[in-house]
Structure formats: C-alpha cells, structure tokens
C-alpha atoms as a PDB file:
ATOM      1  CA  UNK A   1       7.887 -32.065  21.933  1.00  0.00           C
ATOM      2  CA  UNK A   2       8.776 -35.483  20.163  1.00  0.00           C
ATOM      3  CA  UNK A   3       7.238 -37.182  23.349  1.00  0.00           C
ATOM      4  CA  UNK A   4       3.956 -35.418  22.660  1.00  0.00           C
ATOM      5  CA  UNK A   5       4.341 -36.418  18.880  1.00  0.00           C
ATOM      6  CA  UNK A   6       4.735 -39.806  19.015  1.00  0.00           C
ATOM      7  CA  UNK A   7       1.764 -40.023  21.802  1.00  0.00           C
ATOM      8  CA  UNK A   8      -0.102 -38.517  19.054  1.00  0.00           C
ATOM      9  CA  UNK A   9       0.981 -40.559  16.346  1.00  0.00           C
ATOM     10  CA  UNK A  10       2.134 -38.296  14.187  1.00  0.00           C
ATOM     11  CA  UNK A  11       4.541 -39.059  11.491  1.00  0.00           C
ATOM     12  CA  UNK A  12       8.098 -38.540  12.543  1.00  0.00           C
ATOM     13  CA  UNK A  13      11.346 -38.378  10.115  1.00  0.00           C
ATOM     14  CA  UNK A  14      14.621 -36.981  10.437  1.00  0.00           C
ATOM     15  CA  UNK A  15      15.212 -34.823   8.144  1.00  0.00           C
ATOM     16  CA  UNK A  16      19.293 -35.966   5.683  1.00  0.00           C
ATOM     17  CA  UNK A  17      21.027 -32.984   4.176  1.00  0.00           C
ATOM     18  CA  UNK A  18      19.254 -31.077   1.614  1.00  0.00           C
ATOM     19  CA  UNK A  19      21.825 -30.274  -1.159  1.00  0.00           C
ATOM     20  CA  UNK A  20      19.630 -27.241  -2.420  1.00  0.00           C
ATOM     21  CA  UNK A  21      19.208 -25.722   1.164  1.00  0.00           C
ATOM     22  CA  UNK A  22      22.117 -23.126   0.896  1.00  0.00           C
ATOM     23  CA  UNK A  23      20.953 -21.709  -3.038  1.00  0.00           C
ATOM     24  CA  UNK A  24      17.179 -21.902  -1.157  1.00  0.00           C
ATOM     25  CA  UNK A  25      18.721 -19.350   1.192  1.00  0.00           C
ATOM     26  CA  UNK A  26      20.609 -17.145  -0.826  1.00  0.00           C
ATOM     27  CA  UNK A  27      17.598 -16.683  -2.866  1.00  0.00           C
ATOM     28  CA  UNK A  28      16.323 -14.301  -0.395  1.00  0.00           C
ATOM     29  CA  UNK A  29      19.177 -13.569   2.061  1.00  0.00           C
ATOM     30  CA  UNK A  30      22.091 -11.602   0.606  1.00  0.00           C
ATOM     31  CA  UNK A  31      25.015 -13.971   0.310  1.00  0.00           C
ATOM     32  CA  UNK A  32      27.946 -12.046   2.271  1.00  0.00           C
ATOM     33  CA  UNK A  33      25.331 -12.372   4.993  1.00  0.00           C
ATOM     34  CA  UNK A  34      25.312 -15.874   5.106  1.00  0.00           C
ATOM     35  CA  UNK A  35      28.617 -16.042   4.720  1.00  0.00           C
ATOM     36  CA  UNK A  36      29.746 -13.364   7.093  1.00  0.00           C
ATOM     37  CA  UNK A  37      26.881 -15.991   9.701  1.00  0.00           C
ATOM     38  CA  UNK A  38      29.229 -18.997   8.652  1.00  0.00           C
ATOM     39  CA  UNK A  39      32.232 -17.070   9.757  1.00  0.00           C
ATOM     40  CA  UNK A  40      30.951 -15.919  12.865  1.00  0.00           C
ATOM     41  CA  UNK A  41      30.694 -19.069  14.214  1.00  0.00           C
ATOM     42  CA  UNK A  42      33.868 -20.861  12.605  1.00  0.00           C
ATOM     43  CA  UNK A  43      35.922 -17.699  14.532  1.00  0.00           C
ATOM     44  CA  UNK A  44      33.389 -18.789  17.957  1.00  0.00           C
ATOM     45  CA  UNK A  45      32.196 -15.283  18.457  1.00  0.00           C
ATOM     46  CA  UNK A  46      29.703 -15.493  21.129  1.00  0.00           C
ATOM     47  CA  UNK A  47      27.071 -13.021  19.417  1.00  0.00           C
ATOM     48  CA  UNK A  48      25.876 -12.656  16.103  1.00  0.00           C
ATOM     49  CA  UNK A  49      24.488  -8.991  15.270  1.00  0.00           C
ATOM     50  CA  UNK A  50      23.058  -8.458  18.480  1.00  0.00           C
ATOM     51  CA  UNK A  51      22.630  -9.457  21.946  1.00  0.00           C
ATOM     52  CA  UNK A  52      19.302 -11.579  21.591  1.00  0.00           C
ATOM     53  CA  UNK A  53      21.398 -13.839  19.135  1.00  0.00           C
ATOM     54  CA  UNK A  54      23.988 -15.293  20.951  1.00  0.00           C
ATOM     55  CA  UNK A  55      25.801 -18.092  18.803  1.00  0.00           C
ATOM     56  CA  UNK A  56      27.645 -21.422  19.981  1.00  0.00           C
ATOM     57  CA  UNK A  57      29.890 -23.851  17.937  1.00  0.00           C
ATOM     58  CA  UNK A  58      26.812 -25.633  16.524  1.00  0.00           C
ATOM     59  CA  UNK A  59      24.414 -22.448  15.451  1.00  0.00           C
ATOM     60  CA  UNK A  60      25.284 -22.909  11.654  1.00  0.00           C
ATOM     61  CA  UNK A  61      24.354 -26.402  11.605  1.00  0.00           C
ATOM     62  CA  UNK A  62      21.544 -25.652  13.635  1.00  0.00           C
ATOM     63  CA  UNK A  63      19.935 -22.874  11.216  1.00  0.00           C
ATOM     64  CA  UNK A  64      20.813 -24.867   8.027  1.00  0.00           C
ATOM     65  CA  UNK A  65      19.528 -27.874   9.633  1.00  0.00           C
ATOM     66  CA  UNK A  66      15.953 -25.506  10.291  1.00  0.00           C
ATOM     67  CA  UNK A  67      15.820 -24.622   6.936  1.00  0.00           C
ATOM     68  CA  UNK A  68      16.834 -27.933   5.628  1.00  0.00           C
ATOM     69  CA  UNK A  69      14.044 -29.251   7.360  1.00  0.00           C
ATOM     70  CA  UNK A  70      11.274 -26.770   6.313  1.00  0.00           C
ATOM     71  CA  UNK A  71      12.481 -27.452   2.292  1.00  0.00           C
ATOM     72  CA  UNK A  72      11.743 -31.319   3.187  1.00  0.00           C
ATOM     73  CA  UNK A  73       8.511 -30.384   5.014  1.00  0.00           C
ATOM     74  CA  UNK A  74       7.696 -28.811   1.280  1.00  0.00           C
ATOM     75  CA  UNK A  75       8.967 -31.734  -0.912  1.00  0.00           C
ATOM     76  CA  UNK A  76       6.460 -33.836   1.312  1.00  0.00           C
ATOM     77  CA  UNK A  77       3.465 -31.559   0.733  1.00  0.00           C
ATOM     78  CA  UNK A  78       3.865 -31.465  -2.677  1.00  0.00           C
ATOM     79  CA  UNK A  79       3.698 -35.195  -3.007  1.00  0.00           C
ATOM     80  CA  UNK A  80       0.220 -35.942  -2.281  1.00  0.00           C
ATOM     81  CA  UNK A  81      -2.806 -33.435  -1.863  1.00  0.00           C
ATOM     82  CA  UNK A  82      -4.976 -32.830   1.813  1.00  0.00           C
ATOM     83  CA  UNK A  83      -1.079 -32.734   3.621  1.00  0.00           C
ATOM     84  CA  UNK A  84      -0.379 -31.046   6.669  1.00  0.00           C
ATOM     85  CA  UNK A  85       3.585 -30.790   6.886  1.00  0.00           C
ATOM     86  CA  UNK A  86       5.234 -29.490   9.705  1.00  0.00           C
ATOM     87  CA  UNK A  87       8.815 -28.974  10.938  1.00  0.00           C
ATOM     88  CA  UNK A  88       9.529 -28.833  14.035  1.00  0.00           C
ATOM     89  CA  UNK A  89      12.471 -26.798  13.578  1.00  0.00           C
ATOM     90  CA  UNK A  90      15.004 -24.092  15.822  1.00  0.00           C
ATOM     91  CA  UNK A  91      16.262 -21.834  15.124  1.00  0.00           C
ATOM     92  CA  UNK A  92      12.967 -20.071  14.409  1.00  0.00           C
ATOM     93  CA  UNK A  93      13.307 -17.438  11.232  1.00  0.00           C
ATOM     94  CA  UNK A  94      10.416 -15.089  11.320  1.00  0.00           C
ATOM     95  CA  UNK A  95      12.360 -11.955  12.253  1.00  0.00           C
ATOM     96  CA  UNK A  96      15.914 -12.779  10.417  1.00  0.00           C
ATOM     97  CA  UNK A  97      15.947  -9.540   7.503  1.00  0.00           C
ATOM     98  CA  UNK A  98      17.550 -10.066   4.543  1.00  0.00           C
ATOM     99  CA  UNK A  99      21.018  -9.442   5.849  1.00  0.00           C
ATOM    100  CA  UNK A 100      20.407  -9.059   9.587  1.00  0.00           C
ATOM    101  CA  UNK A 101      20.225 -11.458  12.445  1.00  0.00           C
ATOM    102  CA  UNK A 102      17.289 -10.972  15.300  1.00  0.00           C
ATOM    103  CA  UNK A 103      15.556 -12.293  17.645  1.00  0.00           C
ATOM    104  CA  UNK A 104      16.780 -15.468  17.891  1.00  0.00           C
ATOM    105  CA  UNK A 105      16.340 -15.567  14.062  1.00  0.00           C
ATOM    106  CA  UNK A 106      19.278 -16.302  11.321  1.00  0.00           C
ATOM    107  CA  UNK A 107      17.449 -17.451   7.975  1.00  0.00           C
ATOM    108  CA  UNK A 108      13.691 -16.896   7.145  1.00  0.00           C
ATOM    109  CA  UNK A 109      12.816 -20.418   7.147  1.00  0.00           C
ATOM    110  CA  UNK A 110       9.513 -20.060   6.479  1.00  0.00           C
ATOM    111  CA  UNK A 111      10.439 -17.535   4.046  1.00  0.00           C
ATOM    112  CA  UNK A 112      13.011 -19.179   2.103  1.00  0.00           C
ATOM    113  CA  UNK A 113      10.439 -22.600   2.177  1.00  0.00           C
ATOM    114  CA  UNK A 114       7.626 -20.336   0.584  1.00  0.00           C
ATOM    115  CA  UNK A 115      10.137 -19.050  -1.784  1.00  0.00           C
ATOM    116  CA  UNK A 116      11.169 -22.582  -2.320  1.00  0.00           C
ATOM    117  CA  UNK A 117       7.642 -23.862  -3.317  1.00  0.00           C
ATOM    118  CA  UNK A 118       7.603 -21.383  -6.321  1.00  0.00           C
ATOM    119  CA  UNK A 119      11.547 -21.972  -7.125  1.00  0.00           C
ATOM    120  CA  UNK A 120      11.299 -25.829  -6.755  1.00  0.00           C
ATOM    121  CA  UNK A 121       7.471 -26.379  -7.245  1.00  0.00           C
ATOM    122  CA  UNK A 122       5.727 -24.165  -9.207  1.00  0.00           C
ATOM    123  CA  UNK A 123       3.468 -22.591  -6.998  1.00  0.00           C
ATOM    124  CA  UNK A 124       2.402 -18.846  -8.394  1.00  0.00           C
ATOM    125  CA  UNK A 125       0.620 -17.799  -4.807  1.00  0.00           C
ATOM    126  CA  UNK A 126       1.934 -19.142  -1.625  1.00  0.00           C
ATOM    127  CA  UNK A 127      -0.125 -17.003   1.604  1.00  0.00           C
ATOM    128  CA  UNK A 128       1.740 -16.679   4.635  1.00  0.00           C
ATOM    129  CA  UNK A 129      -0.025 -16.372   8.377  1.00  0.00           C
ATOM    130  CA  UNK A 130       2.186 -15.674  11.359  1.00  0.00           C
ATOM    131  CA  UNK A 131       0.369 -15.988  14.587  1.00  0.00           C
ATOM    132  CA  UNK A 132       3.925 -15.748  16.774  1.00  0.00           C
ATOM    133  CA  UNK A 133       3.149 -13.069  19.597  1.00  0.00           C
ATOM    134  CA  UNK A 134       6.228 -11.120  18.194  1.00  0.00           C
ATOM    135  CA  UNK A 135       5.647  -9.759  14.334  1.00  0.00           C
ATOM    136  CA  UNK A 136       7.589 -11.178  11.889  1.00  0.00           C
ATOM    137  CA  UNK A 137       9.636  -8.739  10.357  1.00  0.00           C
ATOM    138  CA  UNK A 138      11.705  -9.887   8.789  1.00  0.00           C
ATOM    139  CA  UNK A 139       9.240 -12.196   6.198  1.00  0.00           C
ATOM    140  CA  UNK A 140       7.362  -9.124   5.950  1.00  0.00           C
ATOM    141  CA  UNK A 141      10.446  -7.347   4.587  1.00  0.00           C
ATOM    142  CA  UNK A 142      11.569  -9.661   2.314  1.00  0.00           C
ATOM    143  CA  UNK A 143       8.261 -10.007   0.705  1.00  0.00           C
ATOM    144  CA  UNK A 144       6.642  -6.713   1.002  1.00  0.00           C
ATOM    145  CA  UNK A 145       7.276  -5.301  -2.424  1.00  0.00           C
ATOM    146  CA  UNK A 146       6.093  -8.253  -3.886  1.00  0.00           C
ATOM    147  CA  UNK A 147       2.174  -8.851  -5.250  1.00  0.00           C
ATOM    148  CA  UNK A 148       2.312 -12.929  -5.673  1.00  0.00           C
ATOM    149  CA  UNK A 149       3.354 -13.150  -1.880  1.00  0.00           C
ATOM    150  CA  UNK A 150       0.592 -12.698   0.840  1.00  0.00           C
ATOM    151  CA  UNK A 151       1.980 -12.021   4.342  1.00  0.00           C
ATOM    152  CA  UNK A 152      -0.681 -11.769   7.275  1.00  0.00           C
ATOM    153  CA  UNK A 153       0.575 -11.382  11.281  1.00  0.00           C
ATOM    154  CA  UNK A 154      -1.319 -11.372  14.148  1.00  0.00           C
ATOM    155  CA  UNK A 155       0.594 -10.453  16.880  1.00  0.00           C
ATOM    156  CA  UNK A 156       0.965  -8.685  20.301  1.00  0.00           C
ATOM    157  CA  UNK A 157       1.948  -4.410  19.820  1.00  0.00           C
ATOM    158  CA  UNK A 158       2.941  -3.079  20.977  1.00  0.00           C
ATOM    159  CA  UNK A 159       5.554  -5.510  21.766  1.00  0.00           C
ATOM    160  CA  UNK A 160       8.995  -6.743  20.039  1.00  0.00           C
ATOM    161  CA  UNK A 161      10.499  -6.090  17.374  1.00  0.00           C
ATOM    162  CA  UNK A 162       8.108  -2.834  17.071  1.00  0.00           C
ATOM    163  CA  UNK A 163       6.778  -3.073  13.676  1.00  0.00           C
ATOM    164  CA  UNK A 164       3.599  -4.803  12.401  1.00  0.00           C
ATOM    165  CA  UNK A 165       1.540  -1.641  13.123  1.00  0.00           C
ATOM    166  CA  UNK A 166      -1.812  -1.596  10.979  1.00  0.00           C
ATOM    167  CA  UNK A 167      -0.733   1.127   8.344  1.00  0.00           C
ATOM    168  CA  UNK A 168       1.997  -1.553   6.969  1.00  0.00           C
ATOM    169  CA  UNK A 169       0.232  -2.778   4.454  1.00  0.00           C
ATOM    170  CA  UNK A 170       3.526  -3.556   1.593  1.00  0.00           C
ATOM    171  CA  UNK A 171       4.676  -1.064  -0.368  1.00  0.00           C
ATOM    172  CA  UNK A 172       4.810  -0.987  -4.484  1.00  0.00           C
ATOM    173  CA  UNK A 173       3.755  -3.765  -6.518  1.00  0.00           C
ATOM    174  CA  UNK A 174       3.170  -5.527  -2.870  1.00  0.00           C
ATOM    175  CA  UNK A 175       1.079  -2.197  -1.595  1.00  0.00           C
ATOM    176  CA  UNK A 176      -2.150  -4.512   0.108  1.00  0.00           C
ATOM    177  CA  UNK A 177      -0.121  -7.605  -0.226  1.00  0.00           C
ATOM    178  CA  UNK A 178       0.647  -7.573   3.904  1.00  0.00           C
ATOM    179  CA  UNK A 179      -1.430  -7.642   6.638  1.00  0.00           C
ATOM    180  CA  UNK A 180      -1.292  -6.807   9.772  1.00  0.00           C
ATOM    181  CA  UNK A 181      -3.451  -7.110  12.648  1.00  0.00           C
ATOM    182  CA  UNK A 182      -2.021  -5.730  16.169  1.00  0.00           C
ATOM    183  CA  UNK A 183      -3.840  -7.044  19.172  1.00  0.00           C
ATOM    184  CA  UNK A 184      -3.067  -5.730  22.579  1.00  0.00           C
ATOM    185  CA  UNK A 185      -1.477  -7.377  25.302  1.00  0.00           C
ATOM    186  CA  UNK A 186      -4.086  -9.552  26.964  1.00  0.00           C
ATOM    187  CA  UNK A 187      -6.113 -10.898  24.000  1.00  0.00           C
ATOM    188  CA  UNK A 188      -7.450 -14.073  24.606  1.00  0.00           C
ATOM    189  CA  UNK A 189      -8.860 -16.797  22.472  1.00  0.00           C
ATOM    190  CA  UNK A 190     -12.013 -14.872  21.603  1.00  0.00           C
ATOM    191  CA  UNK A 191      -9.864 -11.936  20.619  1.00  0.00           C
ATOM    192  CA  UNK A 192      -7.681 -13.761  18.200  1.00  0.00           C
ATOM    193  CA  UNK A 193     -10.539 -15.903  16.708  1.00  0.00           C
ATOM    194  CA  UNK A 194     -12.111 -12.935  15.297  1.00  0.00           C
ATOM    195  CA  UNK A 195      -9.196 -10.955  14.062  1.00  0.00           C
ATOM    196  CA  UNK A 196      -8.706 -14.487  11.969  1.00  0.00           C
ATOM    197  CA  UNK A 197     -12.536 -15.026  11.029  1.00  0.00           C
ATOM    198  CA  UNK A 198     -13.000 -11.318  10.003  1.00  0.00           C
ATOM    199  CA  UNK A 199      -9.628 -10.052   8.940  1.00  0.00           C
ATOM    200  CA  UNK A 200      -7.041 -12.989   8.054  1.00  0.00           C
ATOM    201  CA  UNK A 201      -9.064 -15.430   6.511  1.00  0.00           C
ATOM    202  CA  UNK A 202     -11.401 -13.113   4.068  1.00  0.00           C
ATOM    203  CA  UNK A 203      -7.675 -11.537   2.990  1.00  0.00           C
ATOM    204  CA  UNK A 204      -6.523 -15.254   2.478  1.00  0.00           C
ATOM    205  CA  UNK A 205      -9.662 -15.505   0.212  1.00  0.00           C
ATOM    206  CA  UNK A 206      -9.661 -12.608  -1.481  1.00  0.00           C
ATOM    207  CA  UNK A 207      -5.408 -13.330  -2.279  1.00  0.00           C
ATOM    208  CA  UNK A 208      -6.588 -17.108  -3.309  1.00  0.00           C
ATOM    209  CA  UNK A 209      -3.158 -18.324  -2.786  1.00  0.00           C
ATOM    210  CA  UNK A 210      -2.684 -21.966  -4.206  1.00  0.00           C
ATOM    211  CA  UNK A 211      -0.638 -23.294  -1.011  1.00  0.00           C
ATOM    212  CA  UNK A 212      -0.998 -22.157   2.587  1.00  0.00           C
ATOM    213  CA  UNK A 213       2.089 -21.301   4.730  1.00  0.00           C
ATOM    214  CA  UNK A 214       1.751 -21.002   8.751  1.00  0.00           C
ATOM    215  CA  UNK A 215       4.687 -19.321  10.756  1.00  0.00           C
ATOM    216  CA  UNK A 216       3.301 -21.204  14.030  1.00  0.00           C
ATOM    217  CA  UNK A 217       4.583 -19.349  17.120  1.00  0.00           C
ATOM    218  CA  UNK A 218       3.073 -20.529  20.274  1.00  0.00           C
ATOM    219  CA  UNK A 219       3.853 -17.790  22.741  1.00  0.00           C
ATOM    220  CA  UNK A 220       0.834 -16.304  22.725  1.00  0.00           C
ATOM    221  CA  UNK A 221       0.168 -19.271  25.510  1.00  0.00           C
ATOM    222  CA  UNK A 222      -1.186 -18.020  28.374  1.00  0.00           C
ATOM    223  CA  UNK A 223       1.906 -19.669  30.233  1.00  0.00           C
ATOM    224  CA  UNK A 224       4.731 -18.131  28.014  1.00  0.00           C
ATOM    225  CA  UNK A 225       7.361 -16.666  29.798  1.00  0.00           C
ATOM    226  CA  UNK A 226       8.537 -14.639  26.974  1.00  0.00           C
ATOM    227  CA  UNK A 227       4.709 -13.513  25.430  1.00  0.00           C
ATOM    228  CA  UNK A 228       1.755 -11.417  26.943  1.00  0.00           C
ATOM    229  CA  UNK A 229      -1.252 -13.421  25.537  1.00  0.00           C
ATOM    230  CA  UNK A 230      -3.803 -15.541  27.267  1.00  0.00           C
ATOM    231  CA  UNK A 231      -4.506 -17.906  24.262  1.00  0.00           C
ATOM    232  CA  UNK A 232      -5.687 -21.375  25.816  1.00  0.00           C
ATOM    233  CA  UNK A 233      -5.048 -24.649  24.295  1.00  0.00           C
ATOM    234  CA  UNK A 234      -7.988 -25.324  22.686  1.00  0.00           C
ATOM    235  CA  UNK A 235      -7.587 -21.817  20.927  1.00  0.00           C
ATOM    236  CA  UNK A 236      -4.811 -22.994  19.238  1.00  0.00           C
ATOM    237  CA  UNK A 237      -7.263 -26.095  18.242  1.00  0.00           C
ATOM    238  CA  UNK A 238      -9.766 -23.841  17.109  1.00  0.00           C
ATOM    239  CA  UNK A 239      -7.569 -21.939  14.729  1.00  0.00           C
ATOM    240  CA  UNK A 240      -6.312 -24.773  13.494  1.00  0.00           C
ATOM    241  CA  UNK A 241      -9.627 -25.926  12.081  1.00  0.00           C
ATOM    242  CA  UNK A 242     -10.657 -22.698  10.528  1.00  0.00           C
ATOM    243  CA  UNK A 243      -7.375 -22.717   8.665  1.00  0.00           C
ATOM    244  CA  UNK A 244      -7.249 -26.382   7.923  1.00  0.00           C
ATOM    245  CA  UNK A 245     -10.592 -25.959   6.474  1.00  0.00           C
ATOM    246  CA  UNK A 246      -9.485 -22.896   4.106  1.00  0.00           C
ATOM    247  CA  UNK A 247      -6.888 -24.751   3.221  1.00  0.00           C
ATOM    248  CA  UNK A 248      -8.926 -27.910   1.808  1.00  0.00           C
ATOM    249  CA  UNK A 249     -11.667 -25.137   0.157  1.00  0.00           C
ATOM    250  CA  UNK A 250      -8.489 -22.986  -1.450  1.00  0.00           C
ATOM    251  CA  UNK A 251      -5.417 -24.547  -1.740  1.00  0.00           C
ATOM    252  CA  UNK A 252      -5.838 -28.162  -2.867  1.00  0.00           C
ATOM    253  CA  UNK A 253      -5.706 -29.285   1.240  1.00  0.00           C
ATOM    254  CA  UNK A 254      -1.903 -28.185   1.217  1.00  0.00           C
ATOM    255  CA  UNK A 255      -0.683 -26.677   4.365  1.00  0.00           C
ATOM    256  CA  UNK A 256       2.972 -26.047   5.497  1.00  0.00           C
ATOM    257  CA  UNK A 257       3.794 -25.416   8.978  1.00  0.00           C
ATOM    258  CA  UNK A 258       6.686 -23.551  10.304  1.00  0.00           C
ATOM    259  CA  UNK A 259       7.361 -23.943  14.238  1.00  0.00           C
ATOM    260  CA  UNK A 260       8.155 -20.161  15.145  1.00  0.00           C
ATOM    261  CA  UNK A 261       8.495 -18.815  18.640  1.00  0.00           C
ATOM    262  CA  UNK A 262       6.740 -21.004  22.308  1.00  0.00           C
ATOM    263  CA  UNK A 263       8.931 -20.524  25.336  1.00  0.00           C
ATOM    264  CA  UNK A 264       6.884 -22.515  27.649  1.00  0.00           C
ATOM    265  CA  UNK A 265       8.595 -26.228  26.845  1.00  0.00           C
ATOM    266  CA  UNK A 266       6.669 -28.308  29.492  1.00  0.00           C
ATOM    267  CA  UNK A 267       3.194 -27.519  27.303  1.00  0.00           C
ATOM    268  CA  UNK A 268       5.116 -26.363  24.104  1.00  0.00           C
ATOM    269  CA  UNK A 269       4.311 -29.995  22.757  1.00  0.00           C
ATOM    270  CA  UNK A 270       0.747 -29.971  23.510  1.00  0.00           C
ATOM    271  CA  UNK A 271       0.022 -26.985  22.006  1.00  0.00           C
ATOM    272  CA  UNK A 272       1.477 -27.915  18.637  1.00  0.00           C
ATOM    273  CA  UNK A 273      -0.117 -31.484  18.828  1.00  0.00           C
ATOM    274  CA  UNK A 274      -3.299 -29.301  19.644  1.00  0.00           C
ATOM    275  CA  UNK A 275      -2.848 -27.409  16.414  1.00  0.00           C
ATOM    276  CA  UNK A 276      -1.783 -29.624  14.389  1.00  0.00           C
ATOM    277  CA  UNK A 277      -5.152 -31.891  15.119  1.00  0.00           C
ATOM    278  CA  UNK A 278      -7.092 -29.189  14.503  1.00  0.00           C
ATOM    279  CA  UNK A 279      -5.767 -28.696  11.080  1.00  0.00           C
ATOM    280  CA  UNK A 280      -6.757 -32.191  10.220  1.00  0.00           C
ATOM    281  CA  UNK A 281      -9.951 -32.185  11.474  1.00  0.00           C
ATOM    282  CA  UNK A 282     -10.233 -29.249   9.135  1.00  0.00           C
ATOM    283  CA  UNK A 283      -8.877 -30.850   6.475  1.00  0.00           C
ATOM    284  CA  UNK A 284     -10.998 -34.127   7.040  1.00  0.00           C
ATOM    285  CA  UNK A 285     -14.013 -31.471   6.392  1.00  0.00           C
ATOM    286  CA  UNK A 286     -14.980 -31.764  10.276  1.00  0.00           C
ATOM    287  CA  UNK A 287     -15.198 -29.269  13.702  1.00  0.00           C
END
C-alpha cells in the first residue's frame, strides 16, 4: 500500500504515540475490556474472544497503534478546512462491540476517532458511512441509542457478522439515527452507486452532520478473497467523488477516512489510492 501512496504522492507521516489514545478508547469500550485485551496478550494467549481473532506478542501495540493513528488522522483534519485524512491503519475496528473482540476487530477505531472529534474538537454531528462488505456491528452498537451520531452501512447480507438487516434502524433517542442498506451477494458498481445516491447520501443530508467519517473497507473488490462483491476500481473512484463532494457542500470539506476490511493486498493499494483521488476531485468541486 505505501508503494502505491508514494506513486501517488500522497502525504505520508508516521504516526508518535498519542498520549490521549487509551482515555479515547475507554470512552466507548468498557475498561476491564481493554484491560482484560492487554492481558491477553502479556500472558501470549493465542486467541482473543474467538477464533477469527487470533492474537500474537505485538496485537496490543498494533490496535493502539490503529487507533493512535486514526486520533492523529483527526487532529490533522481539524487543522485546515477541504482535508481528506486517512489512516491507513490494522487492526481494522468496525465490528469490535463495546466489550467484545470480532472479526479481526479489537477497538472501534473509527468509532472511538468520531467520538474523539466531539471529545477533543467540538464537533456536535459527526456521520459515519461504512462501505466494508461485512456490517459493522460493532459502531452500530455503540452508537445506536444515540441521536447526534449518524451510522449508515452498505454491505453484503446476508453475509458476516449477520446483522445490518434493513429493520435496524437505532433504537431510543437514536431510533432513525442508523442505516442500513443490505445488498446481495453479487452487486456490482451500479448496484452500490445507487443505494449511495438514493439512500446514503439524502440520509447524510437530511442528518447534516458537520464532519464526515468513512469506515473504508475494500472487500467488496471483485478480487477479494474474503468478500462476494464485484465492485471495480473505478467504483470505488466514483464513490469517492459523490462523497467528497457532500463533504465540501455539508461539512466544511472535512472528511476522515478509516481503512476497514480489503483482503486482496496485490490491488489493496490501488483501490484506496483510487478512492482517495476521487474524494479530492470531489472536494476540488470536479467529476
């Protein structure tokens, strides 16, 4: 991916610690979670809550690192208006629950960043899109009782982790606060481009969120071992530029991007070099 980056010329910096990163975490995960995560890997237990999050000597620096990296990402956006920021960060976090590791998932890290730009920033109504193939549970959960929190998914179902159906919609003061849009296995770049021109970005509108969060999953790659999609690269592209322009019309030009899920690592770089263009293009008030 860095290779694809720097042919690019996109901005590169390695991210130092981020003394705030642990309180940024424990502001949504419960803290004998975390700490019961830290353990696991000091004892070198091989697993961590279940079998599709095995853990190795360096998985706690590796998730704090992620989410060290997406609070940085923030800081940066913040600094300057028209931004695209994105971390290129794994672990991904989209499914880790509140106090439950999954799918390859330990802390919500574009969660806990979203969370972060309210905290930290100010921001009253960050807007979340997930386009990972897989639903992402777990930021639906921790936000999904909440109205100044928009969470909207497109995503493969049926298909892991089995939620995301169309009748979860939030529930109390978040009931029609989260979105979900279920597309079956197959759906192409046509497919996706309307559920995001007639359902995602009229509920991005209608939430007018003042900063724009992306949970960017590429597996719904035509060539993803792990996905069931047939999204080409320019699709990707495409739906970069829609959102980059809704993000210059609604939220100041401000959009933070989360690297998710994208199994495929020969093209993995492309893709996100192909989204992340698009995005400024859309920004730049072009495409």
């Amino acid at each position: 991916m860095l290779r694809a980056l720097r042919s690019a010329e996109v901005t590169i910096e390695e991210v130092s610690a981020q003394p705030g990163a642990l309180e940024a975490i424990e502001a949504l995960h419960e803290r004998e979670y975390v700490e019961r995560f830290r353990r696991a890997v000091a004892r070198g237990d091989g697993l961590f809550d279940s079998a599709d999050n095995p853990i190795v000597a360096g998985s706690w620096d590796a998730a704090l690192g992620a989410v060290e990296a997406a609070l940085a990402a923030a800081d940066w956006l913040v600094a300057g208006t028209s931004r695209v920021a994105f971390a290129a960060v794994r672990p991904p976090g989209h499914h880790a629950e509140r106090d439950l590791a999954m799918g390859f998932c330990f802390f919500g890290n574009a969660a806990v960043a979203a969370q972060y730009l309210i905290d930290r920033h100010g921001f009253a109504r960050p807007a979340l899109f997930d386009f990972d193939v897989h639903h992402g549970n777990g930021t639906q959960h921790l936000f999904e009782d909440r109205a100044d929190v928009l969470y909207a998914s497109t995503h493969q179902f049926p298909f892991y982790p089995g939620s995301g159906a169309a009748s979860e919609r939030g529930r109390g003061d978040g009931l029609g606060t989260t979105l979900n849009v279920p597309l079956p296995a197959g759906s192409g770049d046509a497919v996706h481009l309307e559920a995001i021109e007639k359902r995602v970005l009229p509920a991005l509108a209608a939430f007018e969120p003042d900063v724009l969060v992306l949970s960017a999953g590429f597996d719904s790659w035509q060539g993803d071992p792990l996905g069931g999609m047939t999204v080409t690269r320019e699709g990707f592209a495409e739906w970069g530029r829609r959102l980059g322009r809704f993000a210059r019309r609604h939220c100041d030009g401000r959009a933070l991007v989360l690297l998710e899920g994208g199994y495929d690592l020969e093209e993995l770089g492309d893709l996100v070099v192909a989204h992340l263009q698009g995005l400024e293009e859309g920004m730049a008030g072009s495409g």
